[in-house]
Protein backbone atom coordinates (compact mmCIF):
# COMPACT_ATOMS: atom_id res chain seq x y z
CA UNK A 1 0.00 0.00 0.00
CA UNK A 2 1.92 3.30 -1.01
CA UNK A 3 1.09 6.11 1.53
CA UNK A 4 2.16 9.18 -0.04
CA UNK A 5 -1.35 9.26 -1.08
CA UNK A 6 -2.12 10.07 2.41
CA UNK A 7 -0.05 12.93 2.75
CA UNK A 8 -2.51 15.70 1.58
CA UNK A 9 -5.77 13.95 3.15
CA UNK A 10 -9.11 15.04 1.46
CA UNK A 11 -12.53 13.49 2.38
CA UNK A 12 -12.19 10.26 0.64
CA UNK A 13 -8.41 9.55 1.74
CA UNK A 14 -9.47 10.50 5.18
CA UNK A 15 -12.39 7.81 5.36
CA UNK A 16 -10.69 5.17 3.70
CA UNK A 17 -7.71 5.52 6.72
CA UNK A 18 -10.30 5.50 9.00
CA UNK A 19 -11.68 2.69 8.11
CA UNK A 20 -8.26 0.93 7.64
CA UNK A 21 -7.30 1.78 11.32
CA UNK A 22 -10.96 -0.02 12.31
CA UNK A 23 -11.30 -2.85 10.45
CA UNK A 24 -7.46 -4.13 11.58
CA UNK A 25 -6.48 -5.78 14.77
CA UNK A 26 -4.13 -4.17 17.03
CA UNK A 27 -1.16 -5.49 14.97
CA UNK A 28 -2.39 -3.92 11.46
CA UNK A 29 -3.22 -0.81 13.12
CA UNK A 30 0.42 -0.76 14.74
CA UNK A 31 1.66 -1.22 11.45
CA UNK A 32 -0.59 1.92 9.92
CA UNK A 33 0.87 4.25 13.05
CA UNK A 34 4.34 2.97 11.92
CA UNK A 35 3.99 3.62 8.05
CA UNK A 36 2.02 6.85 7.98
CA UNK A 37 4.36 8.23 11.14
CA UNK A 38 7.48 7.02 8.61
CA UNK A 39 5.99 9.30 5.80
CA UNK A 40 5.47 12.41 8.17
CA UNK A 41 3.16 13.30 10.58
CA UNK A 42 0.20 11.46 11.47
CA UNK A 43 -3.76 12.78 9.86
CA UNK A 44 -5.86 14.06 12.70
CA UNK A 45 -8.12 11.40 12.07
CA UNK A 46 -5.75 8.74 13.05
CA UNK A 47 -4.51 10.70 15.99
CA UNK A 48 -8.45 10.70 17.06
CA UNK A 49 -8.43 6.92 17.06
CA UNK A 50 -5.48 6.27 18.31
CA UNK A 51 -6.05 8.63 22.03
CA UNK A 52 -9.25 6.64 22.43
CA UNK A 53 -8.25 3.16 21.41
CA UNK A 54 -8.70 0.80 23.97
CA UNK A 55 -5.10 -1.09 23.47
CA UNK A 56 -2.60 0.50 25.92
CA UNK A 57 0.15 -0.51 23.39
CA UNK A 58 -1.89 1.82 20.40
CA UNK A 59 -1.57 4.60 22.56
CA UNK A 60 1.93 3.99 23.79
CA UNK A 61 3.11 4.21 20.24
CA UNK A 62 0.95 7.27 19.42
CA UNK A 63 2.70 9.07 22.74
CA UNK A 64 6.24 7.54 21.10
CA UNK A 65 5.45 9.49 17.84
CA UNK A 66 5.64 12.97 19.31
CA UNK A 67 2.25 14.11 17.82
């Protein structure tokens, strides 16, 4: 899955990551954080999920990521 797509995030980008990060277990949406935090800064909507997920290790990665 190429991300640079995701870079400039309009309504249809943002959705589909959205419903990327909840349709994946807690591994896939590790691996999102990782890849979209390796191509810059996370989308708010991502950041949104992430403070409120309920896996301690989701949000330990999100503080990691200095967002």
């Amino acid at each position: 899955m190429a991300l640079s797509r995701y870079e400039q995030l309009d309504e249809y980008t943002s959705s589909e990551l959205r419903l990327l990060y909840e349709a994946g277990g807690t591994d896939a949406r590790l691996a999102l954080l990782r890849r979209l935090r390796r191509t810059g800064s996370l989308p708010d909507v991502i950041i949104q999920l992430a403070l409120t997920d309920p896996d301690l290790r989701i949000r330990h990665t999100l503080a990691l990521s200095n967002v």
